[in-house]
Protein backbone atom coordinates (compact mmCIF):
# COMPACT_ATOMS: atom_id res chain seq x y z
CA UNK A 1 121.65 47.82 -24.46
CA UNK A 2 124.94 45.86 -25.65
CA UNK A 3 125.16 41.95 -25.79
CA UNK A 4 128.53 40.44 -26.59
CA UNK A 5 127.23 36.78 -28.09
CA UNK A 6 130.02 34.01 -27.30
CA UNK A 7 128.85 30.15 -28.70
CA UNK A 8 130.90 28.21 -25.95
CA UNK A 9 131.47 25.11 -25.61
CA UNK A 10 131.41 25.56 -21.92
CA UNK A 11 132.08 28.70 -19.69
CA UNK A 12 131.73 29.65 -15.67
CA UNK A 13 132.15 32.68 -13.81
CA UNK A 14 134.01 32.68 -10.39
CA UNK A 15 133.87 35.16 -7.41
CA UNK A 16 136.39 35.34 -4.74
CA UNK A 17 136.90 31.55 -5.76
CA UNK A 18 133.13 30.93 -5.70
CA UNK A 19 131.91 29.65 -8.79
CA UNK A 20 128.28 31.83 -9.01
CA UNK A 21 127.40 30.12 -12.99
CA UNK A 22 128.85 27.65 -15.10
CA UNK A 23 127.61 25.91 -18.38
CA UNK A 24 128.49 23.20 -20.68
CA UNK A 25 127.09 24.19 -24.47
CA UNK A 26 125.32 27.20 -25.50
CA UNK A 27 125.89 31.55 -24.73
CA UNK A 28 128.12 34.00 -22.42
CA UNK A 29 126.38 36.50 -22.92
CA UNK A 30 128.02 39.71 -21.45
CA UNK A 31 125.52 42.54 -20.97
CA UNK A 32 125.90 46.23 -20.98
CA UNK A 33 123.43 48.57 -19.81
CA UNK A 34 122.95 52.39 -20.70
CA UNK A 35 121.09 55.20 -19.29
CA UNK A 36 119.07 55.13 -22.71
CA UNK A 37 117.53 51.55 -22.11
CA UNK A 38 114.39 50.79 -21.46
CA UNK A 39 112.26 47.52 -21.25
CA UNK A 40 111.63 47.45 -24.79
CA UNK A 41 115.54 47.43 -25.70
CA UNK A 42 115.43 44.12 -23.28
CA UNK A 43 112.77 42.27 -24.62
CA UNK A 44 114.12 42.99 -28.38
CA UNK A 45 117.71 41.97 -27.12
CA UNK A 46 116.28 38.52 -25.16
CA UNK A 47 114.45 37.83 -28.14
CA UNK A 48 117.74 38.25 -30.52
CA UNK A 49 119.80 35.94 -27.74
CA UNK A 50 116.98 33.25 -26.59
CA UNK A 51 116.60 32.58 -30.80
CA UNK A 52 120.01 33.55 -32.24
CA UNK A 53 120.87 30.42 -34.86
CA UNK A 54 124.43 29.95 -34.72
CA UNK A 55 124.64 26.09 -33.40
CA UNK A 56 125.55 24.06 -36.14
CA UNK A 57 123.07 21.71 -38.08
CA UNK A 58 123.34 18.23 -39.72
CA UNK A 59 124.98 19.64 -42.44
CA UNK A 60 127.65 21.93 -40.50
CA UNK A 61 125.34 25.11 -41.24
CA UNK A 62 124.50 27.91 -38.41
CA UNK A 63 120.95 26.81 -38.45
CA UNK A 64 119.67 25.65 -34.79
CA UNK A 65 119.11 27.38 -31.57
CA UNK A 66 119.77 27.04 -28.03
CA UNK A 67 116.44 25.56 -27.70
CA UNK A 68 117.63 22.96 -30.79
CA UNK A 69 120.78 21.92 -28.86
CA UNK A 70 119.58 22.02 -25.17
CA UNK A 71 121.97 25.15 -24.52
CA UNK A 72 122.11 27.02 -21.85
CA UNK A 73 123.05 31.00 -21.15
CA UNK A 74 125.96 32.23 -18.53
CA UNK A 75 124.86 35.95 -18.22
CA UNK A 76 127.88 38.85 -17.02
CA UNK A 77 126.90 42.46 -16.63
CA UNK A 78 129.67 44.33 -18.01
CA UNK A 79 129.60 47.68 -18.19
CA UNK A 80 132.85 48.46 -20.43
CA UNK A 81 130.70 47.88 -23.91
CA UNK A 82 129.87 51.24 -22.92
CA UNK A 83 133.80 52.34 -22.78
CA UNK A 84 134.20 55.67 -25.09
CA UNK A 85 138.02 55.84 -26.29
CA UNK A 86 137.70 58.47 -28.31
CA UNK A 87 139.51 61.21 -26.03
CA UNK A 88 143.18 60.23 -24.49
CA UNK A 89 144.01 56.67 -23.13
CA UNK A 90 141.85 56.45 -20.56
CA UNK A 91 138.60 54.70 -21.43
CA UNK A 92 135.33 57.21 -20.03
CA UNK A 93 132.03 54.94 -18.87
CA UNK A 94 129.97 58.18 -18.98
CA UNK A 95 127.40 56.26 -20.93
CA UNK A 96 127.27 53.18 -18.75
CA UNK A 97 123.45 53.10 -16.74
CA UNK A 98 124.24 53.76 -13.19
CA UNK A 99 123.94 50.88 -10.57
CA UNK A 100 119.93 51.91 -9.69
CA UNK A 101 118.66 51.77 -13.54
CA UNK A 102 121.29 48.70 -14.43
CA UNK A 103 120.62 46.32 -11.66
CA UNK A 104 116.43 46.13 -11.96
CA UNK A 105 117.71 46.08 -15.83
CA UNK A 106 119.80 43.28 -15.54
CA UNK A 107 117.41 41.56 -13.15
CA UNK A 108 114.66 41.71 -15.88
CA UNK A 109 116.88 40.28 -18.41
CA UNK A 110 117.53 37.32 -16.50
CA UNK A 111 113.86 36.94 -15.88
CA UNK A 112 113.14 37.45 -19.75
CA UNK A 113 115.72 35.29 -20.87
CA UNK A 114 114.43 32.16 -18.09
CA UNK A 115 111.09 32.84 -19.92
CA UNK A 116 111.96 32.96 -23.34
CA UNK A 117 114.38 29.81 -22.67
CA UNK A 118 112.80 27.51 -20.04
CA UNK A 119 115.89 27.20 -18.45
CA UNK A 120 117.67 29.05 -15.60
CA UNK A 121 120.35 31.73 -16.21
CA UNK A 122 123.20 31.20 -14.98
CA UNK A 123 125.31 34.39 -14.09
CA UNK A 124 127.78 36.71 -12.52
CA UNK A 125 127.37 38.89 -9.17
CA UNK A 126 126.44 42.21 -10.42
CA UNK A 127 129.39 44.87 -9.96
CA UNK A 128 131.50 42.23 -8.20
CA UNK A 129 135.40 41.44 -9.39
CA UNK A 130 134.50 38.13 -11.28
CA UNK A 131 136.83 36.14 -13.23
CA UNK A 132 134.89 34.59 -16.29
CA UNK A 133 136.37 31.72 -18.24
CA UNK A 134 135.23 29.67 -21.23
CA UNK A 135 136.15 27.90 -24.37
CA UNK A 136 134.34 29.97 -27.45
CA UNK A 137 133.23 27.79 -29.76
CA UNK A 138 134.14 27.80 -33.49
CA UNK A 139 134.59 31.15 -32.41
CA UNK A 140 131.79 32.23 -32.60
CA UNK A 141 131.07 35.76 -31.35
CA UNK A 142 128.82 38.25 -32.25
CA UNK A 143 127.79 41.63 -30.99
CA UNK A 144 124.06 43.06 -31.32
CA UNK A 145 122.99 46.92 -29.71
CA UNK A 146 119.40 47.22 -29.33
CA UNK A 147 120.08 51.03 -30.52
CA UNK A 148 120.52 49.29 -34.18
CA UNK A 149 117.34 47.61 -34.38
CA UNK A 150 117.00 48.35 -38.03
């Protein structure tokens, strides 16, 4: 399992013009799901997210939460962190869970990350053509596979 970490400053996710999450502070978090995963890879990976310290302190140091700052996370499934570009131009998903293991996957995560945070997730429409905007913050971005837990 793949998170891209954005700190935003806000970010929302539209649908055919439907706006399906938005947030002010706190995480986009887009998700990609292999065949490999399993429900230990989720809970590792909610853990990482739900406590990642990259908000800025008194001091201007990475030292507080989402819990610290009352932050909230806008959840995508994305299945391109999965993209192998090794061979030609064309990008192969091969490694990308299919939609039966990925959506009770992603579905879990959400859960996970509610419970871990106290707060709803906001997110996407699995497999749907969404249109995600936000304004990263700092930037901050950082990317964490649950395959590299050591």
């Amino acid at each position: 399992m793949r998170a891209v970490i954005q700190r935003v400053s806000e970010a929302a996710c539209k649908v055919n013009g439907e706006i399906t999450g938005v947030i002010e502070q706190g995480f986009l978090v887009l998700l990609g799901i292999e065949d490999a995963d399993t429900d230990e890879d989720l809970v590792w990976l909610a853990q990482k997210i739900a406590n990642m310290r990259v908000f800025g302190d008194e001091n201007d140091l990475m030292n507080k939460s989402l819990a610290d700052i009352d932050g909230r996370i806008l959840l995508i499934s994305q299945f391109t962190l999965f993209a192998q570009t090794k061979k030609g131009n064309r990008p192969s998903f091969i490694r990308a869970a299919k939609v039966d293991k990925a959506i009770p996957l992603y579905n879990k995560m959400i859960l996970e990350l509610e419970k871990l945070t106290g707060k709803k997730t906001e997110t996407g429409i699995f497999g749907a053509d969404m249109k995600v905007s936000l304004v990263n913050d700092g930037p901050v971005t950082i990317m964490i596979d649950s395959k590299n837990k050591e």
